[in-house]
Protein backbone atom coordinates (compact mmCIF):
# COMPACT_ATOMS: atom_id res chain seq x y z
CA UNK A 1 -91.71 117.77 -184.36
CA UNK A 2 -88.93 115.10 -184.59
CA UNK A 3 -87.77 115.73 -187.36
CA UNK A 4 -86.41 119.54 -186.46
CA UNK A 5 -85.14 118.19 -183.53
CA UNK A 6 -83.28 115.67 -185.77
CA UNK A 7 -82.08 118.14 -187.78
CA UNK A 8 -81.17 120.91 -184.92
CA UNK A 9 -78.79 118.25 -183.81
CA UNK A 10 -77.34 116.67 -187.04
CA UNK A 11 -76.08 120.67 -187.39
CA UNK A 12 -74.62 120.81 -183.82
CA UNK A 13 -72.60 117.69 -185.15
CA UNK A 14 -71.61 119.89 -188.30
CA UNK A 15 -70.42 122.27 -185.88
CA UNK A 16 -68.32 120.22 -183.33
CA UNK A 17 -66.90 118.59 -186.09
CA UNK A 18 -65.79 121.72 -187.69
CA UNK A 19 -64.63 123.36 -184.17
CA UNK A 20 -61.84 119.48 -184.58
CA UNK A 21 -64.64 117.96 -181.97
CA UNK A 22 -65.57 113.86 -182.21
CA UNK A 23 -68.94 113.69 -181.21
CA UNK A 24 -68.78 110.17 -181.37
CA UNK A 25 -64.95 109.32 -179.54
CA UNK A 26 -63.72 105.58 -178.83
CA UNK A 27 -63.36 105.58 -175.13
CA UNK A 28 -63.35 107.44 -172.01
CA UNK A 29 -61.55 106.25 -168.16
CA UNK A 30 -63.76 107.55 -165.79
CA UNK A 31 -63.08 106.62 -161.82
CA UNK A 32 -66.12 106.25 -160.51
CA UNK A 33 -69.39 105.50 -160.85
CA UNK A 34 -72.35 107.76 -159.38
CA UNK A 35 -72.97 106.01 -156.68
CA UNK A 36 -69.11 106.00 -155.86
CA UNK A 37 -69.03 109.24 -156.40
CA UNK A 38 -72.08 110.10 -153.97
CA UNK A 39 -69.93 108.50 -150.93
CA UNK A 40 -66.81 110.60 -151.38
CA UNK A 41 -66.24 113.11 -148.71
CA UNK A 42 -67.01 116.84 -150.00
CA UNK A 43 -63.46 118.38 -151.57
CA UNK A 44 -62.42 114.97 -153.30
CA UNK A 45 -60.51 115.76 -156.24
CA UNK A 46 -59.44 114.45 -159.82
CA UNK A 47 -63.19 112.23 -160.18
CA UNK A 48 -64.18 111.74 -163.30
CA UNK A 49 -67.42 110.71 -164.10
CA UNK A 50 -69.52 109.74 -167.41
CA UNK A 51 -72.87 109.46 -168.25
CA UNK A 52 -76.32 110.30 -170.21
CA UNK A 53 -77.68 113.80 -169.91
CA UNK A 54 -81.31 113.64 -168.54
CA UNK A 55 -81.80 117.32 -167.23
CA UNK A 56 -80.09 120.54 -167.44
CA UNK A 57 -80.71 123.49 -165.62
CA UNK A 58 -79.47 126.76 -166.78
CA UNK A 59 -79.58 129.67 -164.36
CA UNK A 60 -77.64 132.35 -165.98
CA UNK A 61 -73.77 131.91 -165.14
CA UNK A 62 -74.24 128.54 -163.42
CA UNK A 63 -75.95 125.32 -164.56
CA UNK A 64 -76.79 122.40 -163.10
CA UNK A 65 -77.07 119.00 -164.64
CA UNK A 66 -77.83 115.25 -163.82
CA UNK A 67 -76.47 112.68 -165.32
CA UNK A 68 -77.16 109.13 -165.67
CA UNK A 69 -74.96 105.91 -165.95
CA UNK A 70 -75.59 102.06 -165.08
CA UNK A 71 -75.85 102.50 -161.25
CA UNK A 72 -77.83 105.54 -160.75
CA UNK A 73 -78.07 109.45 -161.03
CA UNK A 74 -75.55 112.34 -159.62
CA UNK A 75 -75.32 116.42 -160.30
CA UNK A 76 -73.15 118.15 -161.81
CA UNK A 77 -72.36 121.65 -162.26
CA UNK A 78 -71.16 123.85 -164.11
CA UNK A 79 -69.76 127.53 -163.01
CA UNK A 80 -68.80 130.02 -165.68
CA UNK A 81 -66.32 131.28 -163.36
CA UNK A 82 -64.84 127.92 -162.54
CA UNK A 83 -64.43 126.96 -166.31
CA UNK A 84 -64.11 130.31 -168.17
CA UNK A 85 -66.80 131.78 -170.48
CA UNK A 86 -66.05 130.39 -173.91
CA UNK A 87 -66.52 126.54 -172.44
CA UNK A 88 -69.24 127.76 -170.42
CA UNK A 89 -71.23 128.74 -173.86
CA UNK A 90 -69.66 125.85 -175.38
CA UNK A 91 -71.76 123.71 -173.43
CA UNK A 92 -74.86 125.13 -173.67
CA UNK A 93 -74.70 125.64 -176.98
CA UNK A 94 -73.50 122.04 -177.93
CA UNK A 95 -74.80 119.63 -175.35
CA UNK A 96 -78.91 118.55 -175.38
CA UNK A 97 -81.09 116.01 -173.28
CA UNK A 98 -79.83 112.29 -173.80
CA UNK A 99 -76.34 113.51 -174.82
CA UNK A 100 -73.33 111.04 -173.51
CA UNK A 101 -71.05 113.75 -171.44
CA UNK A 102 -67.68 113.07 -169.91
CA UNK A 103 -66.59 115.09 -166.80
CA UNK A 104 -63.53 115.71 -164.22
CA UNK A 105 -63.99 117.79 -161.25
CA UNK A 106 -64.34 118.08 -157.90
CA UNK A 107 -67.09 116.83 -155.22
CA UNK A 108 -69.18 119.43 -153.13
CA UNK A 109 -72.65 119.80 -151.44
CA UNK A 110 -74.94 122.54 -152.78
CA UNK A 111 -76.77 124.76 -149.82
CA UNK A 112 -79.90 121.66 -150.05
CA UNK A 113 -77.39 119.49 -149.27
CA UNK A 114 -76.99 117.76 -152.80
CA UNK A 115 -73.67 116.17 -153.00
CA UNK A 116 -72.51 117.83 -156.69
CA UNK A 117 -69.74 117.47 -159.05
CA UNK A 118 -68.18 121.09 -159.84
CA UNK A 119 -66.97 120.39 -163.26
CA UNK A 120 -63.40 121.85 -164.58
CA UNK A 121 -62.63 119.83 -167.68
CA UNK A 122 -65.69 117.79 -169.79
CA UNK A 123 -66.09 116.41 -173.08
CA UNK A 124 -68.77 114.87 -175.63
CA UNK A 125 -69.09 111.08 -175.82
CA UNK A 126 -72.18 110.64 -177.93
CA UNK A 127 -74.06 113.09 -179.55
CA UNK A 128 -78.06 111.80 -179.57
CA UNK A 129 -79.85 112.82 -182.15
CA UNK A 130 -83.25 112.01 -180.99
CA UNK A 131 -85.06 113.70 -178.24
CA UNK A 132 -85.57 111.51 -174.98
CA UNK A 133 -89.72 110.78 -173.89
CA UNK A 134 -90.82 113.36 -171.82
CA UNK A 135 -89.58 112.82 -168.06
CA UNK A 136 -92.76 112.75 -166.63
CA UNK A 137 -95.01 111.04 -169.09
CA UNK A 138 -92.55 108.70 -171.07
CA UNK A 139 -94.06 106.58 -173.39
CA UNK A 140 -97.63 105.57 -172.49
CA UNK A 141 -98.49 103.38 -175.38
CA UNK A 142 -97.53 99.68 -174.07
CA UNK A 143 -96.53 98.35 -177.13
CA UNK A 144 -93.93 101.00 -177.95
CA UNK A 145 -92.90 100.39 -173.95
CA UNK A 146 -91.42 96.27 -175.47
CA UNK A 147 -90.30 97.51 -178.60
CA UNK A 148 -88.52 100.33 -177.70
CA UNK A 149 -87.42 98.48 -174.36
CA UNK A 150 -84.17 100.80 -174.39
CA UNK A 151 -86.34 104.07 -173.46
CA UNK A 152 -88.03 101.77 -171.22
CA UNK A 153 -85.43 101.09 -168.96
CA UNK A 154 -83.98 104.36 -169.22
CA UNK A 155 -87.11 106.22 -168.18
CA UNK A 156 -88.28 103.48 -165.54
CA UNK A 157 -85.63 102.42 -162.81
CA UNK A 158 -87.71 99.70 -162.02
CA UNK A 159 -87.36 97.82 -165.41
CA UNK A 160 -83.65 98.44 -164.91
CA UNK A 161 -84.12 96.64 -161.76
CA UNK A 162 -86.07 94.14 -163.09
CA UNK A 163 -82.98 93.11 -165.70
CA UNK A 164 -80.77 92.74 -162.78
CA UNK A 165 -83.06 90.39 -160.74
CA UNK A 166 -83.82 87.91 -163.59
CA UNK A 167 -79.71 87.46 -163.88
CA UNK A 168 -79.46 87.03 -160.40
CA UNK A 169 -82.34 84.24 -160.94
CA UNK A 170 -80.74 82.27 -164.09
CA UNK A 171 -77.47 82.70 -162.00
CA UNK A 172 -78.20 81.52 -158.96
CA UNK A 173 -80.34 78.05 -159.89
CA UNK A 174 -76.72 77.70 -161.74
CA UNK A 175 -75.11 78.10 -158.17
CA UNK A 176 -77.29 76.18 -156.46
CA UNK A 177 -77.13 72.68 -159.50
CA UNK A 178 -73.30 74.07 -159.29
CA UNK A 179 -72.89 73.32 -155.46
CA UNK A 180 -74.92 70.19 -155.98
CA UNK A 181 -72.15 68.74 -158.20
CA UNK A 182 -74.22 68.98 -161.40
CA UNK A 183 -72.50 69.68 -164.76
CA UNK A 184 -73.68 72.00 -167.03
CA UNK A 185 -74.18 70.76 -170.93
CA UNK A 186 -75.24 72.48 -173.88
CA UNK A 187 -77.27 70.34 -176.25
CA UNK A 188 -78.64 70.40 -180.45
CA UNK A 189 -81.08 73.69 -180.27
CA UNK A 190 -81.95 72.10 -184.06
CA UNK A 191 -83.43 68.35 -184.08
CA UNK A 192 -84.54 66.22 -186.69
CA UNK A 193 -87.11 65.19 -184.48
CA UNK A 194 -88.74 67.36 -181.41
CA UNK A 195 -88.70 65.48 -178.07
CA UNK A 196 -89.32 66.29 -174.30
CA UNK A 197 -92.59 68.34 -174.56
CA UNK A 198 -96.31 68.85 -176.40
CA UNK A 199 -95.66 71.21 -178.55
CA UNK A 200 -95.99 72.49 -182.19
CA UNK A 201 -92.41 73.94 -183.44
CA UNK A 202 -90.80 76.10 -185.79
CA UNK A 203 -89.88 74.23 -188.77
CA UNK A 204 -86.87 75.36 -191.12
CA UNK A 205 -84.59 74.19 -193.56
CA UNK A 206 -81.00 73.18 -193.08
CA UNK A 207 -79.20 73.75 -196.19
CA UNK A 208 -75.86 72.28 -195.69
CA UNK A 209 -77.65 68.88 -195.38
CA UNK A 210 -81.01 69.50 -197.44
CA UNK A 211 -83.15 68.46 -194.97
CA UNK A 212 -85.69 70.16 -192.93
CA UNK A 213 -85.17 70.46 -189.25
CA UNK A 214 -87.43 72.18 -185.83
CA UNK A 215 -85.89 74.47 -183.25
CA UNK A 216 -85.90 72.45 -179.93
CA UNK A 217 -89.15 72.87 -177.76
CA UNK A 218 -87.55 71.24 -174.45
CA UNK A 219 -84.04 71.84 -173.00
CA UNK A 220 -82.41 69.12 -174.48
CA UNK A 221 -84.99 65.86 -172.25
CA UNK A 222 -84.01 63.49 -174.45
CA UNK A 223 -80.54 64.12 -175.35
CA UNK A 224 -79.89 65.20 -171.44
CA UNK A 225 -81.30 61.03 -170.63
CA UNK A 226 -78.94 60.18 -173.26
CA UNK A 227 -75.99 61.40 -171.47
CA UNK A 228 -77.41 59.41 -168.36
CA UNK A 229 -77.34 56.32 -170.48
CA UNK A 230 -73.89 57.43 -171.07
CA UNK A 231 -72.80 57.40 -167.30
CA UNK A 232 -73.30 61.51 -166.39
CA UNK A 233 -75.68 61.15 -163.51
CA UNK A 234 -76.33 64.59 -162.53
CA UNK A 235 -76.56 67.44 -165.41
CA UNK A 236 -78.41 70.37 -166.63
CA UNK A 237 -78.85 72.92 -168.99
CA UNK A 238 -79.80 76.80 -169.09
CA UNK A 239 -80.97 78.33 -172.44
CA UNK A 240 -83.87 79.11 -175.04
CA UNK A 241 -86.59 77.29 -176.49
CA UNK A 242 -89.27 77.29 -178.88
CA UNK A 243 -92.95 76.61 -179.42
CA UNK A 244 -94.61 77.30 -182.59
CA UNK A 245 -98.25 78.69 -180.22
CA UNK A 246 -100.36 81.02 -178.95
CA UNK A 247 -99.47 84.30 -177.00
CA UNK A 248 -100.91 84.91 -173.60
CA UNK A 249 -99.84 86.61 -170.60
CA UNK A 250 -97.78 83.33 -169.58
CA UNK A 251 -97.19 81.73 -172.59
CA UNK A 252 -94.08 82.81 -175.29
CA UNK A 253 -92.68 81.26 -178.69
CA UNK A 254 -89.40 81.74 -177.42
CA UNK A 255 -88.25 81.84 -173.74
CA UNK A 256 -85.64 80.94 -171.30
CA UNK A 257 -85.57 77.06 -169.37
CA UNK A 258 -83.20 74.95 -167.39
CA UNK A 259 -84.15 70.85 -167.04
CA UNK A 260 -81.90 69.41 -164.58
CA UNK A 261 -81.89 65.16 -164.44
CA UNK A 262 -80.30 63.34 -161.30
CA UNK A 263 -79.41 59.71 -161.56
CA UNK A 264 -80.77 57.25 -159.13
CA UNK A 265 -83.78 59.57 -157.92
CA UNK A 266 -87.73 59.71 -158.21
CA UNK A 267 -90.38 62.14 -158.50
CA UNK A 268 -90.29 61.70 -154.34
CA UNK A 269 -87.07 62.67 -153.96
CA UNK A 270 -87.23 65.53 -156.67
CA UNK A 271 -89.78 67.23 -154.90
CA UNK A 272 -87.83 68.07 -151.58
CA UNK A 273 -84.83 68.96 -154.16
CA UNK A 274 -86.89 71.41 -156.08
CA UNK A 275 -88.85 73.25 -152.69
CA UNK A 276 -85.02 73.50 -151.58
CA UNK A 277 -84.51 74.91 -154.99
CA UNK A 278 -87.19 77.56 -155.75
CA UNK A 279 -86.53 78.73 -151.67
CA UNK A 280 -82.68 79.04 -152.62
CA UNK A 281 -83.60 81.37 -156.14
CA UNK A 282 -86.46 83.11 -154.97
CA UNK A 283 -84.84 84.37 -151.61
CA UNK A 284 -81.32 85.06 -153.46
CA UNK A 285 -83.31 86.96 -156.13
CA UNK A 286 -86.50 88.97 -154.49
CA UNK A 287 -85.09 89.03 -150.61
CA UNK A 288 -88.22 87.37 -149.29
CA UNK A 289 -90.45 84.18 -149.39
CA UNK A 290 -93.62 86.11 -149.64
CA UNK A 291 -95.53 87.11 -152.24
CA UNK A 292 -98.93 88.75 -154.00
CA UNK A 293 -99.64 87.38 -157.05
CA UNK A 294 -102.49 87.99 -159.13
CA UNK A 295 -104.35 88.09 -156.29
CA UNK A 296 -103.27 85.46 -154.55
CA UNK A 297 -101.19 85.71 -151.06
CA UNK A 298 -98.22 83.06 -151.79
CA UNK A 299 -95.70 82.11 -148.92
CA UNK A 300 -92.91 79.40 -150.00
CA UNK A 301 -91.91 79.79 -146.62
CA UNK A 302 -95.29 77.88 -145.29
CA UNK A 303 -95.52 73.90 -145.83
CA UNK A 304 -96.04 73.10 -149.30
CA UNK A 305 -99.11 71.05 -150.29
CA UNK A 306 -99.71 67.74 -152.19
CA UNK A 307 -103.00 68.08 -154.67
CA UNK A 308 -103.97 65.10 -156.32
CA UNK A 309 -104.75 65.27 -159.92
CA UNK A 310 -107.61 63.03 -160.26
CA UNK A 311 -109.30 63.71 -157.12
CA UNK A 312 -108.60 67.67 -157.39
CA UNK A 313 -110.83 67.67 -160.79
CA UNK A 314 -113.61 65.09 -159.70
CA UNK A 315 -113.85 67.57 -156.25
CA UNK A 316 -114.34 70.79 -158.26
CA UNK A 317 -116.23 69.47 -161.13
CA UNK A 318 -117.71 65.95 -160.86
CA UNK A 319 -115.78 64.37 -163.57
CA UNK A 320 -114.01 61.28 -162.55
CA UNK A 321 -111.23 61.59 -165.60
CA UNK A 322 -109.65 58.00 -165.32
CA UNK A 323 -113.75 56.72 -165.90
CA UNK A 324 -115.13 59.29 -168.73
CA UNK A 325 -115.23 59.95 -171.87
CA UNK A 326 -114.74 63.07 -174.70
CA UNK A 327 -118.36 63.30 -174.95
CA UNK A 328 -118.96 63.70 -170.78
CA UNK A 329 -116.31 66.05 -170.64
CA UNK A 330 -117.61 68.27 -173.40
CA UNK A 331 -120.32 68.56 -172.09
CA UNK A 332 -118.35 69.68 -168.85
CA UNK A 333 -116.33 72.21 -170.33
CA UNK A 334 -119.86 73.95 -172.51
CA UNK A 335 -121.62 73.51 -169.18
CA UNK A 336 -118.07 75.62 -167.65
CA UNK A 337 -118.50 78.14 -170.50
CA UNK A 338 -114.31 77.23 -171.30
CA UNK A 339 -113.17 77.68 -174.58
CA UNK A 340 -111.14 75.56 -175.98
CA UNK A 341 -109.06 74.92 -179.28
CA UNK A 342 -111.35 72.20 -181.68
CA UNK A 343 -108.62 70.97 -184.04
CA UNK A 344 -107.26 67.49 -183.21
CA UNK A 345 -109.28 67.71 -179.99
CA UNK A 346 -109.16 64.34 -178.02
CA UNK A 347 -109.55 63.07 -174.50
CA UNK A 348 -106.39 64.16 -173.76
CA UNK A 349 -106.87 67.73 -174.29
CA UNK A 350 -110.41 67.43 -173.01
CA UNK A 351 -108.60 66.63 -169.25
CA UNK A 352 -106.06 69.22 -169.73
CA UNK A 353 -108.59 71.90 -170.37
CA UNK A 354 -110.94 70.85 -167.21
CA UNK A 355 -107.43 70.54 -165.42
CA UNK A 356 -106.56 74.42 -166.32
CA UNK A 357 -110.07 75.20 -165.33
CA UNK A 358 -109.36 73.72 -161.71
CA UNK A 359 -105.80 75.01 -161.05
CA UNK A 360 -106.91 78.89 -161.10
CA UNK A 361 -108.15 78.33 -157.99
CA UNK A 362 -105.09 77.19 -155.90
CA UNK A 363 -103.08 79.80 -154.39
CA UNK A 364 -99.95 77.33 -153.72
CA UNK A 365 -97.10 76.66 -153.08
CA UNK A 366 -97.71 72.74 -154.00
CA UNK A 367 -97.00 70.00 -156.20
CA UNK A 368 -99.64 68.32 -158.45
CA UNK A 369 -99.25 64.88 -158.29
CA UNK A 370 -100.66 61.89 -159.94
CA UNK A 371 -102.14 62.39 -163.57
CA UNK A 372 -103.22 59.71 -166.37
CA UNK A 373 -100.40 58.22 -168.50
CA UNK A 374 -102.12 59.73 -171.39
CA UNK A 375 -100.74 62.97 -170.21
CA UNK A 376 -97.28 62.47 -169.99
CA UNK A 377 -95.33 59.88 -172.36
CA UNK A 378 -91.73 60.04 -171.08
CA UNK A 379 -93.09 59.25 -166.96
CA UNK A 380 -92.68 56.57 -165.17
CA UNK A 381 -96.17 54.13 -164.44
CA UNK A 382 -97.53 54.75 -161.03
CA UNK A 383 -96.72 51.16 -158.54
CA UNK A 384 -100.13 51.60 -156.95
CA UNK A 385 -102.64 52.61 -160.29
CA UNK A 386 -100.64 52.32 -163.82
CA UNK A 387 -103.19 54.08 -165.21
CA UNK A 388 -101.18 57.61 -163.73
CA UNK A 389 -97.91 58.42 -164.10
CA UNK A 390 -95.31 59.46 -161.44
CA UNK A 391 -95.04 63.31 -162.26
CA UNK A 392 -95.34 66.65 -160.38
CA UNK A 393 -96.09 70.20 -161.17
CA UNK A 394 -95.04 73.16 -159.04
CA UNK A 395 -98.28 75.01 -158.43
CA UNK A 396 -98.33 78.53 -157.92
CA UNK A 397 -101.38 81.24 -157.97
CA UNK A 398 -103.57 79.14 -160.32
CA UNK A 399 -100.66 77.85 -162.48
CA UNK A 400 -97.90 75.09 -163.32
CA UNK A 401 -94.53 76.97 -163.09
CA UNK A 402 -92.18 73.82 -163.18
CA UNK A 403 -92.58 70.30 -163.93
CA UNK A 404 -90.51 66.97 -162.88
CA UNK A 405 -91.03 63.29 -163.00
CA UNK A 406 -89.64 59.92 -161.88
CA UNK A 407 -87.87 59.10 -166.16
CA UNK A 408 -89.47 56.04 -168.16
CA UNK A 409 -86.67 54.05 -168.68
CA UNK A 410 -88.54 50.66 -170.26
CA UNK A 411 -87.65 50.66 -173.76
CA UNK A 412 -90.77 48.96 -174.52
CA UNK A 413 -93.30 50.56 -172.54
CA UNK A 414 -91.65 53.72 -174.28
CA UNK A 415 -91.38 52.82 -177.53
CA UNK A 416 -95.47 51.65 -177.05
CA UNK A 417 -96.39 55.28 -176.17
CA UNK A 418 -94.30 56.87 -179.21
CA UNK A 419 -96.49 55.17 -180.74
CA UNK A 420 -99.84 56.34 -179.10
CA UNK A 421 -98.31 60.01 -179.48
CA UNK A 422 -97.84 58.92 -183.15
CA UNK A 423 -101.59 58.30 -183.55
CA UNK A 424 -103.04 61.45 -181.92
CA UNK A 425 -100.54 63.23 -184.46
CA UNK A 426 -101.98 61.63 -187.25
CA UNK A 427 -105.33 62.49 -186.18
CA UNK A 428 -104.45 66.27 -186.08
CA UNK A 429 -102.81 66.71 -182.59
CA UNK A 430 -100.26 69.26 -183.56
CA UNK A 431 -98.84 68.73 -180.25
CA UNK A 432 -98.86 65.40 -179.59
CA UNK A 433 -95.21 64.09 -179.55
CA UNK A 434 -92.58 62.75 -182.19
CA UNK A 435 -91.95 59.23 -181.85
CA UNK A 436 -88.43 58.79 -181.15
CA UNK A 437 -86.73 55.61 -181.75
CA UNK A 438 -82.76 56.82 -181.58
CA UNK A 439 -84.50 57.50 -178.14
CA UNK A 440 -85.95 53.90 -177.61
CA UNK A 441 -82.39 51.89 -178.76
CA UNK A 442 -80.65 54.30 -176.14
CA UNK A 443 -83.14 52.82 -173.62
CA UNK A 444 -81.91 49.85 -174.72
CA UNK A 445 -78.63 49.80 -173.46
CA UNK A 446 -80.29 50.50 -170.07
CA UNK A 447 -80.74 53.93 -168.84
CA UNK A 448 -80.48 54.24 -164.76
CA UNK A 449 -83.29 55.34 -162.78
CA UNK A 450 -83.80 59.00 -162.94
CA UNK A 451 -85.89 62.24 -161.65
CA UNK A 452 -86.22 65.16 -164.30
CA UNK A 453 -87.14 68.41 -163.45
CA UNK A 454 -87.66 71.59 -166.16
CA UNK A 455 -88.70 75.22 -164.93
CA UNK A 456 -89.04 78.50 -167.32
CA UNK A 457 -88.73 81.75 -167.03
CA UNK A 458 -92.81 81.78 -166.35
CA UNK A 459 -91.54 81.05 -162.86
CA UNK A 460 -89.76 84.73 -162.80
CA UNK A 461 -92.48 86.63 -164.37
CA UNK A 462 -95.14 85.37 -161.88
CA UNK A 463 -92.51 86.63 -158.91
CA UNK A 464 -92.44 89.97 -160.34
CA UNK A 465 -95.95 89.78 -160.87
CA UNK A 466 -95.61 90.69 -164.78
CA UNK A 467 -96.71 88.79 -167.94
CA UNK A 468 -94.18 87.06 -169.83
CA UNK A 469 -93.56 89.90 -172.09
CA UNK A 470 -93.04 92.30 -169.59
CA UNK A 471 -90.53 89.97 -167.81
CA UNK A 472 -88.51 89.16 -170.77
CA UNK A 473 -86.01 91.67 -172.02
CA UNK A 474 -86.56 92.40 -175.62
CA UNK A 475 -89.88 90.16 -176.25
CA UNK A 476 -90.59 89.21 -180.08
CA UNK A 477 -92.60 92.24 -181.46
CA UNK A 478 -94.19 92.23 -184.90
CA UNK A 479 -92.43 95.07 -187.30
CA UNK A 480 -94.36 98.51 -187.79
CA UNK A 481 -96.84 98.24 -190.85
């Protein structure tokens, strides 16, 4: 049980600290790590090395141990006749399994050839007082795997690994906006009112002011196309979100995003700059441009495609959506066997759910071009058909991971879709947007033409072929009952 394991080691504490031993000391300078360690020449000297206990091996008058820190795993030994007999037992008596251990010694290769510590001098650095998961098996239940992530990643190299590659992705679309002379800005994560998205958010209350306020569901749109009425023409922002929805394998409440806006571009443009992008991050982060992802074979190395919004749905499922109605397309989506969410159900969320129906069947990479105004408020009016808008969405294995459009920068043509947003609201659309007029009088001091691109951490979790709570690091888990 636990417990006596608990309690075995909450003695050995007893005991160290009676023998004048920390078991919990302040610091230790070690000089190398284990994988520095493992390229030293056999006979090095003075290395000291630190790290967790994960086996020990105890053959009589020698033991061997391994011993884990942040890069990877080493031996270590320990020879009765080397360190004496009373620190010998010391250390078998004291130390357990997930222990923190301190050591100084000297490097050698065992007779299989194992390059090895032989340890002269060692101390405690933590004493654990639980038990790790058993090596082979670790912890099997998947929602113990997120919400004890720690044993995760201490068991499995590979979610170790997987922490490491999504800093070299946040870090390297920061290079790459960096080298494009963009600046980075940080902007309210509380609003008065939501912009930028369709979204339902968290609501709380701000005391100071005794008012109530959201948590930001976009990376800061609006207030990032303020700063371009301002005179900043290229900036962009890295940091969290947060949408008051539904779970799914793709879908969070809280995640990671960068938008990025560039003065004096259009959707056109923003579509070579974001291929050159993704190419730039993916190959940085994963070493190649090819991938399988939930079943789909996706090179970014290959030319990207251009899909059509209106003729992509009509193709796959008859329905002309700039000439239908909610009625036709209900009858669609029963006829489809899609489910769909009834309250505040309009036309608007009618096309979006035929659209998702469609998109599961292209593999990618591509942009989605083209939809109907009524599905994005803050685009620009296509010149040829101002009944779409001029947006794309990065497609990749049936889904959108990244969106960008040519900015509507008409006051009034703005100010008239608030206020179309403002209805569907009104009629129940929970994530129809806020009407923003602090929005509309910055328009009117004359905004310049702009491309806007956002992109979340969806993108990284589809390259490591995960869901989006597998990819995050500590995912929102709801307490034990």
């Amino acid at each position: 049980m636990e417990e006596d394991y608990i309690k075995t080691r909450k003695s050995k504490i007893e005991n160290l600290r009676s023998l004048g031993v920390d078991p919990y000391p302040a610091r230790f300078v070690r000089t190398h790590t284990s994988v520095q360690a493992l390229k030293l020449k056999d006979g090095t000297k003075k290395v000291r090395l630190a790290g967790r206990l994960v086996l020990i091996r105890d053959m009589g008058r020698l033991t061997f141990a391994h011993i884990l820190d942040g890069e990877g795993k080493i031996q270590i030994a320990f020879n009765e006749k080397d360190i004496g007999k009373d620190k010998y037992k010391f250390f078998n008596k004291n130390f357990d399994l997930g222990d923190f251990i301190g050591v100084d010694g000297k490097m050698f290769k065992t007779h299989k050839g194992e390059k090895t510590l032989l340890v002269n001098k060692f101390e405690m650095l933590t004493k654990a007082l639980r038990p790790l998961p058993d090596k082979w098996h670790g912890i099997s239940d998947e929602e113990e795997k997120l919400r004890r992530r720690y044993l995760d990643i201490m068991m499995n190299p590979e979610v170790k690994d997987m922490i490491k590659k999504r800093s070299v992705f946040w870090n390297s679309i920061r290079e790459f906006l960096l080298k494009k002379d963009f600046i980075e800005v940080e902007t309210p994560v509380l609003e008065t009112t939501t912009g930028g998205a369709d979204a339902r958010p968290f609501q709380t209350h701000h005391n100071a002011l005794d008012m109530d306020v959201y948590l930001r569901i976009s990376m800061g749109e609006l207030w990032q196309k303020r700063l371009m009425v301002g005179g900043l023409e290229k900036t962009f922002e890295i940091g969290r979100q947060f949408r008051n929805e539904g779970m799914s394998p793709e879908h969070l409440q809280d995640y990671t995003q960068v938008e990025f806006y560039m003065a004096y571009s259009d959707y056109t443009d923003g579509m070579k700059f974001v291929e050159e992008l993704y190419k730039y991050v993916i190959k940085k982060t994963f070493g190649t441009l090819k991938f399988d992802i939930r079943g789909f074979k996706v090179d970014f190395s290959k030319k990207w495609e251009v899909y059509d919004y209106v003729k992509t749905i009509k193709k796959m499922t008859g329905i002309d959506v700039l000439n239908t109605n909610l009625k036709q397309i209900e009858s669609k989506l029963k006829e489809l066997k899609i489910d769909y969410e009834k309250k505040g159900f309009n036309i608007t969320r009618a096309i979006d759910n035929l659209w998702k129906y469609c998109r599961k069947k292209i593999a990618g990479p591509g942009f989605l071009i083209n939809p109907p105004v009524t599905m994005e408020p803050l685009a620009k009016r296509s010149k040829e058909n101002p009944e779409l808008v001029q947006r794309f969405q990065v497609l990749i294995a049936g889904s959108e991971v990244g969106k960008g459009y040519s900015e509507l920068n008409d006051p009034t043509d703005q100010a008239m879709r608030f206020a179309e947003q403002q209805k569907l609201r009104e009629s129940g659309d929970e994530e129809a947007q806020m009407a923003d007029y602090d929005f509309v009088e910055a328009l009117e001091y004359g905004m310049p033409p702009t491309f806007g691109f956002g992109v979340s951490e969806r993108l990284f979790g589809f390259l490591m072929n995960k869901t989006a709570r597998e990819a995050q690091i500590f995912p929102l888990m709801k307490p034990r009952e």
